[in-house]
C-alpha atoms as a PDB file:
ATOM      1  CA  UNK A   1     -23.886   4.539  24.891  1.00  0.00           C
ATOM      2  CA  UNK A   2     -25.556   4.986  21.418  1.00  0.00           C
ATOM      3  CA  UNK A   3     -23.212   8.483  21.077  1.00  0.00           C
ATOM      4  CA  UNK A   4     -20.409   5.886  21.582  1.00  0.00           C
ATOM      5  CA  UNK A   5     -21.406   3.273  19.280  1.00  0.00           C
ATOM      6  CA  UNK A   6     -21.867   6.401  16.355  1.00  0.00           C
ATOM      7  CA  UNK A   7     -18.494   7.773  17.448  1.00  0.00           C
ATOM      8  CA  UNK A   8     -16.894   4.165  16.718  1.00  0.00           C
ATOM      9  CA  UNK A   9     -18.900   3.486  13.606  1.00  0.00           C
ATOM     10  CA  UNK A  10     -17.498   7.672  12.507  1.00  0.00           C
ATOM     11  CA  UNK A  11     -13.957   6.252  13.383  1.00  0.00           C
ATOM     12  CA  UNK A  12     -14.118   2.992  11.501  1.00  0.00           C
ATOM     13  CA  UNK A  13     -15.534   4.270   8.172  1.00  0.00           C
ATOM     14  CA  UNK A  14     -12.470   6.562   8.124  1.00  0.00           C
ATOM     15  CA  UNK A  15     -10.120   4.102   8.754  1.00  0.00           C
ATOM     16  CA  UNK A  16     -11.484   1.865   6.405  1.00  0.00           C
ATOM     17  CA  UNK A  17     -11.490   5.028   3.811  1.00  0.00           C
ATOM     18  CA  UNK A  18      -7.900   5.384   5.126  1.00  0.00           C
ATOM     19  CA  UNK A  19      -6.608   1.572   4.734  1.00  0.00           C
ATOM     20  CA  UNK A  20      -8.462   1.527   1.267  1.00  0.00           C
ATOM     21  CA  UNK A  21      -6.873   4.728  -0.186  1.00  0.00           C
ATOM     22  CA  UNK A  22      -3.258   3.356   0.757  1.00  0.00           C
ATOM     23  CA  UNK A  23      -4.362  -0.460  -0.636  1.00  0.00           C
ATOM     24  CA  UNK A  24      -4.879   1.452  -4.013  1.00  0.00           C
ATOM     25  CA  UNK A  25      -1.765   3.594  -4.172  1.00  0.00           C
ATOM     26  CA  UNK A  26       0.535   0.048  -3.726  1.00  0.00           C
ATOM     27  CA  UNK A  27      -1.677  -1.343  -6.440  1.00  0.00           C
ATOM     28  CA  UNK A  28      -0.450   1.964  -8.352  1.00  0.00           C
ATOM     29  CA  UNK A  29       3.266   1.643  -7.801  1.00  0.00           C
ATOM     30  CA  UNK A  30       2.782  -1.999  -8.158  1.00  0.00           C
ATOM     31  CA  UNK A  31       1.287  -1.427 -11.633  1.00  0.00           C
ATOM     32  CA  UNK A  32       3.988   1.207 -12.251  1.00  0.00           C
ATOM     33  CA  UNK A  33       6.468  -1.472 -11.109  1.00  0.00           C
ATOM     34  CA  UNK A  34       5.086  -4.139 -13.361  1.00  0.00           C
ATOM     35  CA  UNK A  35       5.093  -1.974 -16.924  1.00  0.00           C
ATOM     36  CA  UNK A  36       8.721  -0.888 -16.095  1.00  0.00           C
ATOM     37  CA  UNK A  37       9.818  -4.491 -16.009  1.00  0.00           C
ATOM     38  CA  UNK A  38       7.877  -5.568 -19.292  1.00  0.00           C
END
């Protein structure tokens, strides 16, 4: 059970990693967005 629990924490830090990595490229094009309008 504990090799489970380490294999889920493994797979959550990367998806975390994952869903943080595309937050910041929308904030990117977002910013891009934003100085292309001003």
């Amino acid at each position: 059970q504990k090799k489970e629990i380490k294999q889920y924490q493994k797979w959550d830090r990367s998806k975390r990693g994952l869903e943080c990595a595309i937050c910041m490229a929308e904030c990117e094009d977002a910013k891009k967005r934003i100085d292309e309008v001003r």
